[in-house]
PDB file of N, CA and C in Angstrom:
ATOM      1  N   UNK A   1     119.667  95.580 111.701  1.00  0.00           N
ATOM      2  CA  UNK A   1     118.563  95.761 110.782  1.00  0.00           C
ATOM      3  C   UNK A   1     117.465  94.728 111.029  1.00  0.00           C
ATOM      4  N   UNK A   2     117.972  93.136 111.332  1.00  0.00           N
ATOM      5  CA  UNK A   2     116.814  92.775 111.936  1.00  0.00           C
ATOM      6  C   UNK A   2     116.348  92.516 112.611  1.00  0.00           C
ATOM      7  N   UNK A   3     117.002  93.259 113.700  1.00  0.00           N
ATOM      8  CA  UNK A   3     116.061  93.532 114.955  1.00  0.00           C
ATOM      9  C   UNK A   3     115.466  94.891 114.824  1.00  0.00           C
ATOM     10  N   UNK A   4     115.427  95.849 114.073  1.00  0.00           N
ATOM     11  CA  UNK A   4     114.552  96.659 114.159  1.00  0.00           C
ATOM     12  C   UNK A   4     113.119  96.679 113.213  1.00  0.00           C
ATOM     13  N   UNK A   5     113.757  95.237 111.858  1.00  0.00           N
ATOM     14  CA  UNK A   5     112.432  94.903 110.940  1.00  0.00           C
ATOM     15  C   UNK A   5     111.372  93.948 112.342  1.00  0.00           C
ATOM     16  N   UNK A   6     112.234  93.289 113.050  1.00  0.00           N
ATOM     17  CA  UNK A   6     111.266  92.381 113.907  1.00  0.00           C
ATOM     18  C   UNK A   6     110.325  93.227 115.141  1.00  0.00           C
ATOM     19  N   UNK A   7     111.161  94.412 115.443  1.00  0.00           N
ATOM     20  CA  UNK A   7     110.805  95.490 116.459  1.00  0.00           C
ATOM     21  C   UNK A   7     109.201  95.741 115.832  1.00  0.00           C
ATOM     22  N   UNK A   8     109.430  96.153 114.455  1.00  0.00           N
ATOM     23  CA  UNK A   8     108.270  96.710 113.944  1.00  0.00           C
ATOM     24  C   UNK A   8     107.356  95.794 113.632  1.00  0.00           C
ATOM     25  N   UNK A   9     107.747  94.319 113.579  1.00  0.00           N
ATOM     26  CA  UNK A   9     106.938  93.617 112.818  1.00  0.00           C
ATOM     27  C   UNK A   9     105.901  93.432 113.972  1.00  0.00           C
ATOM     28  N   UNK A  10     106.288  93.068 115.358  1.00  0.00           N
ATOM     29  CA  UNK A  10     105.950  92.529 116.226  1.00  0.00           C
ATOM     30  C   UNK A  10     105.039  93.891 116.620  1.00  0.00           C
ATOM     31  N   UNK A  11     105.135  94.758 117.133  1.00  0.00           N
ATOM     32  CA  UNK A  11     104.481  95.886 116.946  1.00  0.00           C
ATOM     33  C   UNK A  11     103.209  95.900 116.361  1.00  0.00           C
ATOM     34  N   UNK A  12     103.549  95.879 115.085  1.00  0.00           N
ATOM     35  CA  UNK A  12     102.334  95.715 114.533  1.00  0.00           C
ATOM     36  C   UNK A  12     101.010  95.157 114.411  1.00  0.00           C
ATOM     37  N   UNK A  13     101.405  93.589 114.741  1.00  0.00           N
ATOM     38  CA  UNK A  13     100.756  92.742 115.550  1.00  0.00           C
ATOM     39  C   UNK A  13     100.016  92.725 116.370  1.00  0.00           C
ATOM     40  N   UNK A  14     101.074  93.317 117.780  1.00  0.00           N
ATOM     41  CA  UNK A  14     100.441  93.926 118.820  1.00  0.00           C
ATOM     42  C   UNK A  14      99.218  95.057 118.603  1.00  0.00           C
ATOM     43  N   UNK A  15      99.560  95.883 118.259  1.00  0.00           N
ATOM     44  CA  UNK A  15      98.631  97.374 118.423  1.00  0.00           C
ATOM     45  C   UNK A  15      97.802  96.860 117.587  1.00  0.00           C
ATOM     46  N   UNK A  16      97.391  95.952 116.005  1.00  0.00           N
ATOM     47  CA  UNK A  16      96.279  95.706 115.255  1.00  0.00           C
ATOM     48  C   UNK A  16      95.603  94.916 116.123  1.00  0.00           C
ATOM     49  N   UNK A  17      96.233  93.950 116.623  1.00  0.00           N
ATOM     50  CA  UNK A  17      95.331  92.834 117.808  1.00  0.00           C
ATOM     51  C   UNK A  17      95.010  93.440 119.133  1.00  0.00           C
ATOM     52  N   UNK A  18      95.218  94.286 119.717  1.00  0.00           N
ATOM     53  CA  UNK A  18      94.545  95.294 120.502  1.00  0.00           C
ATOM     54  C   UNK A  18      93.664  95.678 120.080  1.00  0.00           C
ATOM     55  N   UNK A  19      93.718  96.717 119.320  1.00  0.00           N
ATOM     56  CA  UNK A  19      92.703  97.773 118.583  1.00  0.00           C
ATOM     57  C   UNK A  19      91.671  96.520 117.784  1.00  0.00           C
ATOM     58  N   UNK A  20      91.832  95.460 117.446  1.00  0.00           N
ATOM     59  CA  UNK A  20      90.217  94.836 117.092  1.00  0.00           C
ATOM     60  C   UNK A  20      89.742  94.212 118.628  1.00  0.00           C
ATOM     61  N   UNK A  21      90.653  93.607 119.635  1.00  0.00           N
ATOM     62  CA  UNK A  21      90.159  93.262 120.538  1.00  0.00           C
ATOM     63  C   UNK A  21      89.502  94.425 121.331  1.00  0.00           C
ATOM     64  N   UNK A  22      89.871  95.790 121.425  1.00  0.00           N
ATOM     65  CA  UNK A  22      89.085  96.380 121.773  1.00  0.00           C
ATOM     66  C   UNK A  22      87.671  96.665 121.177  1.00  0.00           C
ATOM     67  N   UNK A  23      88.005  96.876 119.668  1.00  0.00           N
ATOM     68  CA  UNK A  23      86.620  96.441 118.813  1.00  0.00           C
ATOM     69  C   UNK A  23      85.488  95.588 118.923  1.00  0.00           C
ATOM     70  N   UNK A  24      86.043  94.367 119.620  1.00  0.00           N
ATOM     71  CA  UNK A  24      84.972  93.236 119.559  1.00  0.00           C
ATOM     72  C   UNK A  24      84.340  93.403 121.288  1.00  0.00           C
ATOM     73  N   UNK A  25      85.428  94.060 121.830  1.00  0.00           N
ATOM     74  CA  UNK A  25      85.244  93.706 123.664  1.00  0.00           C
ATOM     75  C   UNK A  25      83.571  94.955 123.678  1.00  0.00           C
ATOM     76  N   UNK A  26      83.939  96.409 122.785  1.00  0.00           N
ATOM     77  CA  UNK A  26      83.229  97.278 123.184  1.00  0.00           C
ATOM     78  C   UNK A  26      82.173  97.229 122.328  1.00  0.00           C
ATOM     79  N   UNK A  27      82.595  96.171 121.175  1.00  0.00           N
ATOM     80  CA  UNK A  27      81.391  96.836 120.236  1.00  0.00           C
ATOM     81  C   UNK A  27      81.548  98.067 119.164  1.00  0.00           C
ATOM     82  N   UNK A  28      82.634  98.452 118.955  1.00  0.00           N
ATOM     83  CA  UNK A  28      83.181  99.297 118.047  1.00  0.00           C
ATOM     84  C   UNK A  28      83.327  98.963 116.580  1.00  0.00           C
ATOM     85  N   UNK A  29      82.248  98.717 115.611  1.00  0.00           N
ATOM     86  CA  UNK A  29      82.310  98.881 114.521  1.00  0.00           C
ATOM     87  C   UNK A  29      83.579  98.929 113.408  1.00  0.00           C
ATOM     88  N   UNK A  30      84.194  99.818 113.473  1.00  0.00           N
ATOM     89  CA  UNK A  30      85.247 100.678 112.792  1.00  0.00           C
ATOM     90  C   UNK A  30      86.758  99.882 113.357  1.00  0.00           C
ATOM     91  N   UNK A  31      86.523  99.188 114.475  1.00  0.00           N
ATOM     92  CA  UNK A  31      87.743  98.547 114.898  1.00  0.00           C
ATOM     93  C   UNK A  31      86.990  96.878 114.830  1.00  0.00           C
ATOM     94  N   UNK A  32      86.440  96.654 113.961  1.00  0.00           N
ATOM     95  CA  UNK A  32      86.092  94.713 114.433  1.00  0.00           C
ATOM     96  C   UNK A  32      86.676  94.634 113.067  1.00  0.00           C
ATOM     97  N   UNK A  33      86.660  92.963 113.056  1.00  0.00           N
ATOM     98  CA  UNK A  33      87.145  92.262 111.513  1.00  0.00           C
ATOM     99  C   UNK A  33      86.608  90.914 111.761  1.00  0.00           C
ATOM    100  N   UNK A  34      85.700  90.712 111.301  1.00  0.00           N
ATOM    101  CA  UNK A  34      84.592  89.436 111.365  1.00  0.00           C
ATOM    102  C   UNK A  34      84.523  89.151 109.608  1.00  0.00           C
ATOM    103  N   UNK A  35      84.474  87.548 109.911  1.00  0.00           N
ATOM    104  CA  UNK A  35      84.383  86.411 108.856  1.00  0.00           C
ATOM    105  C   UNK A  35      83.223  86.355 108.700  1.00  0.00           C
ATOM    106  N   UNK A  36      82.526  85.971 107.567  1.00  0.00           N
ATOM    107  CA  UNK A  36      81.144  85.471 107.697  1.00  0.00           C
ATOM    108  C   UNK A  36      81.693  84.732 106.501  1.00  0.00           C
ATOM    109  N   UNK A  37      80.922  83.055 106.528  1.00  0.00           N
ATOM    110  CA  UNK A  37      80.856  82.249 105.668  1.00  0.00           C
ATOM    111  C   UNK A  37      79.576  81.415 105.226  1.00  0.00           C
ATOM    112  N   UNK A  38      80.103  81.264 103.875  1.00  0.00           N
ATOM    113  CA  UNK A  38      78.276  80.618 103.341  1.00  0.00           C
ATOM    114  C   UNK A  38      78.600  79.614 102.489  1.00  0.00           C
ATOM    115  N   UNK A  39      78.273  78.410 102.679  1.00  0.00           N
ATOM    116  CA  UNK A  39      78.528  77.252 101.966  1.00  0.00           C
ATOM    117  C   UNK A  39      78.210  77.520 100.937  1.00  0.00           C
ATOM    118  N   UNK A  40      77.633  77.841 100.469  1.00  0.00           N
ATOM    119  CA  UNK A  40      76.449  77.826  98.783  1.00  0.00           C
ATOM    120  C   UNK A  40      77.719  78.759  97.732  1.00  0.00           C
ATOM    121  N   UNK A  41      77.857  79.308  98.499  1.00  0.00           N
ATOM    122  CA  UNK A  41      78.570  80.498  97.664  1.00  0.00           C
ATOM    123  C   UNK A  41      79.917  80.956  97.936  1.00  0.00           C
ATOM    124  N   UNK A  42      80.560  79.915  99.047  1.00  0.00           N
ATOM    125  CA  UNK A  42      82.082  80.353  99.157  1.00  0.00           C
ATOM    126  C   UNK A  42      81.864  81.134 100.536  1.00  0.00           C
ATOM    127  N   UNK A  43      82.681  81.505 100.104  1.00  0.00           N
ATOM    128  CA  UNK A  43      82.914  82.436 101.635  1.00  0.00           C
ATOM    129  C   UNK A  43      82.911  84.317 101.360  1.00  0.00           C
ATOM    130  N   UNK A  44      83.125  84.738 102.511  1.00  0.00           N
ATOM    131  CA  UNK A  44      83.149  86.485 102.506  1.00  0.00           C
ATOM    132  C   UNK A  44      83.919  86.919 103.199  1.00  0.00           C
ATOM    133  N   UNK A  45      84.469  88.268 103.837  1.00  0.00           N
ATOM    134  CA  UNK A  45      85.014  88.491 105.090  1.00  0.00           C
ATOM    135  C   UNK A  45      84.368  90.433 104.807  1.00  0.00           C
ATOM    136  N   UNK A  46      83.880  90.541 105.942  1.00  0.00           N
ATOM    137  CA  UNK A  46      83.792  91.536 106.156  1.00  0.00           C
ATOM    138  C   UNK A  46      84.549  92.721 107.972  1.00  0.00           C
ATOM    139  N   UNK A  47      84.531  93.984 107.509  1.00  0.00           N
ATOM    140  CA  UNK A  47      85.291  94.527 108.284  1.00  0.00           C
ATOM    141  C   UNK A  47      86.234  95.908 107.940  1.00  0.00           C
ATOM    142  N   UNK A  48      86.508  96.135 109.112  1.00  0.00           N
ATOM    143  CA  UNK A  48      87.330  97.262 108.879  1.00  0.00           C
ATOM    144  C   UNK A  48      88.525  97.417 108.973  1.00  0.00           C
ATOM    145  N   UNK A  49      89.910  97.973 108.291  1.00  0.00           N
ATOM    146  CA  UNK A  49      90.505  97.935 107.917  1.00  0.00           C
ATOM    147  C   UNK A  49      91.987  98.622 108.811  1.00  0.00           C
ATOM    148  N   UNK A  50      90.909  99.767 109.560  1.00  0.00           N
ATOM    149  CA  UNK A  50      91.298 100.952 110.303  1.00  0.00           C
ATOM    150  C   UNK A  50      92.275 100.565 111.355  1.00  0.00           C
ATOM    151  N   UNK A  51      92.279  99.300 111.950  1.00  0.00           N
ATOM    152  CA  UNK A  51      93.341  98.821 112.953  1.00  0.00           C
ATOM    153  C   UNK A  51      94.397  98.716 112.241  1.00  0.00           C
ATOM    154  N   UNK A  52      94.752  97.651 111.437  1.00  0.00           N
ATOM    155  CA  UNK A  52      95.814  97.554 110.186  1.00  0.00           C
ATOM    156  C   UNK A  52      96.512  98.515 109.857  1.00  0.00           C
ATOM    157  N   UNK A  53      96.090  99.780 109.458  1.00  0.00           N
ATOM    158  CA  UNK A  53      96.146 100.990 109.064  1.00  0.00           C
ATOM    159  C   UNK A  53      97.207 101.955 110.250  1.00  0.00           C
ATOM    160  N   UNK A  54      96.183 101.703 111.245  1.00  0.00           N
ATOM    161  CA  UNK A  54      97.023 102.133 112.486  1.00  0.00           C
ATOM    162  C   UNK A  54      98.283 101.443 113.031  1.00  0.00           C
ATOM    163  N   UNK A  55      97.884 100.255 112.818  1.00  0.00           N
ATOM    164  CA  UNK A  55      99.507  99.506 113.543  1.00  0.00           C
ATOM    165  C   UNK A  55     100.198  99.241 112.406  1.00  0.00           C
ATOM    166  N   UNK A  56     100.059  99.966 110.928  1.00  0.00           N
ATOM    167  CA  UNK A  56     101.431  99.943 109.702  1.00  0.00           C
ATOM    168  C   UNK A  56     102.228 101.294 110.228  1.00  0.00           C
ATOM    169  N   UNK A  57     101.269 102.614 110.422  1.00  0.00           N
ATOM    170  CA  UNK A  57     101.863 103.437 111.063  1.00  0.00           C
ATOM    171  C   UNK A  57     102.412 104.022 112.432  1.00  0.00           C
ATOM    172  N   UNK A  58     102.440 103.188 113.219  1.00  0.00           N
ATOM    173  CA  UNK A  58     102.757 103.278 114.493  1.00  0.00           C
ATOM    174  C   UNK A  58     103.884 102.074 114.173  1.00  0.00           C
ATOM    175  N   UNK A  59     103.767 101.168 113.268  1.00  0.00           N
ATOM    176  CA  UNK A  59     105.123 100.224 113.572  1.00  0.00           C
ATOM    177  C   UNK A  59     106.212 101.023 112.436  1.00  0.00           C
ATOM    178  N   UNK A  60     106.398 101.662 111.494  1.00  0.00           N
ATOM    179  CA  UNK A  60     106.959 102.603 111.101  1.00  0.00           C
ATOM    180  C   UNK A  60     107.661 104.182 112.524  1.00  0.00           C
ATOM    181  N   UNK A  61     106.712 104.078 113.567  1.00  0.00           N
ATOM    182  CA  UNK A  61     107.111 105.296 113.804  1.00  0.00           C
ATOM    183  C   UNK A  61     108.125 105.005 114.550  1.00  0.00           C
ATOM    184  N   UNK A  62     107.585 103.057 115.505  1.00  0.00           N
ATOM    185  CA  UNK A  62     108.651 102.559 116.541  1.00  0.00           C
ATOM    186  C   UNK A  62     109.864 101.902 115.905  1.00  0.00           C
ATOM    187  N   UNK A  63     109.464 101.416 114.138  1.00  0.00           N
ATOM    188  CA  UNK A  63     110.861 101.298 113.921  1.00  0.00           C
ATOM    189  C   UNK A  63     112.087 102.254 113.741  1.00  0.00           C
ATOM    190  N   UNK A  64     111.394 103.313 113.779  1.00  0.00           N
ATOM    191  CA  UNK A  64     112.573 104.434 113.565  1.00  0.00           C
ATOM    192  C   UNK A  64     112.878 104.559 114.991  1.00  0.00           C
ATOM    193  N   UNK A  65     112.028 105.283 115.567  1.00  0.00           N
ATOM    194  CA  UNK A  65     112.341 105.367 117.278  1.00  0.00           C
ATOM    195  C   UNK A  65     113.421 103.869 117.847  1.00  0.00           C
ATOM    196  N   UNK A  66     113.145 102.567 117.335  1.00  0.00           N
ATOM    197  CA  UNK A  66     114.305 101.739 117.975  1.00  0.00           C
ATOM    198  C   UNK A  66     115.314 101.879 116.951  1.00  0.00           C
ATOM    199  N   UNK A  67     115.390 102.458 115.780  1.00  0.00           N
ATOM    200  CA  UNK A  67     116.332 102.365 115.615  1.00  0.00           C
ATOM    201  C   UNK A  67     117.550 103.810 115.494  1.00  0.00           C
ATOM    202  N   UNK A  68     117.214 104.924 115.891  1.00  0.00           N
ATOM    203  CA  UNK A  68     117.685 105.942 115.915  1.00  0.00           C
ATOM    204  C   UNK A  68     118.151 105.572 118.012  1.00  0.00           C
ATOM    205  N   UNK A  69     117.414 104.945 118.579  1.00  0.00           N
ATOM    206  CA  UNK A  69     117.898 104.452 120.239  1.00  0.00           C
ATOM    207  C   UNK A  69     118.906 103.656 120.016  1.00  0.00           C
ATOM    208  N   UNK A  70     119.233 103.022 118.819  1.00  0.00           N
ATOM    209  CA  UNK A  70     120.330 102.181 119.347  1.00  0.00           C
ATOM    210  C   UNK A  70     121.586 102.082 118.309  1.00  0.00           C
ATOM    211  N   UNK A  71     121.201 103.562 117.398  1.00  0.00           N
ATOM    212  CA  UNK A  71     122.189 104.335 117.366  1.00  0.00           C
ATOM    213  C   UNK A  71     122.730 105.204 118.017  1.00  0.00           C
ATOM    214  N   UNK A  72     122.482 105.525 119.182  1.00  0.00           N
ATOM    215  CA  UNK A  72     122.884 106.239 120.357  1.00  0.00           C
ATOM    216  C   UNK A  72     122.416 107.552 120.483  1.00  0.00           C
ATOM    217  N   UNK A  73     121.287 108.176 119.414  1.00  0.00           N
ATOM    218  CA  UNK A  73     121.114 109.238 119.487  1.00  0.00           C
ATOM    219  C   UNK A  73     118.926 109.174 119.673  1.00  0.00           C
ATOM    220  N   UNK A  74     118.882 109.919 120.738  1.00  0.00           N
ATOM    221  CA  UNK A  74     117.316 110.165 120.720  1.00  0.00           C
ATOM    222  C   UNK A  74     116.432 111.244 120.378  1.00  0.00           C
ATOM    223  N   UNK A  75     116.698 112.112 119.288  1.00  0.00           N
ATOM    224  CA  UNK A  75     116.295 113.007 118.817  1.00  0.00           C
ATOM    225  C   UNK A  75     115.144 112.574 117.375  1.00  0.00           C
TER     226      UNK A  75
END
């Protein structure tokens, strides 16, 4: 069990930190997550959400996928 919570955790990680690094490399809007800060008034963070989103559900799909593999069955 926790190697398949870490399977996913790590996962997740991965594919969100891809998907903004591709964001920031191309210029993709919808995949960046930028800070902006202002002394006077604290701070802000602006951005999109949509990577996050994607690597909760893709690390859900690989935790099942590793863990239905190493129950011996791949269906």
């Amino acid at each position: 069990m926790f190697k398949t919570v870490l399977v996913g955790l790590i996962s997740f990680f991965l594919i969100s930190g891809l998907l903004i690094g591709i964001g920031h490399l191309f210029h993709i809007d919808m995949l960046t997550f930028t800070f902006y800060e202002s002394s006077s008034t604290g701070f802000w963070a602006e951005g999109s959400v949509i990577p996050f989103i994607i690597g909760l559900i893709s690390c859900y799909f690989i935790g099942n996928y590793y863990e239905k593999r190493k129950q011996g069955g791949t269906k």
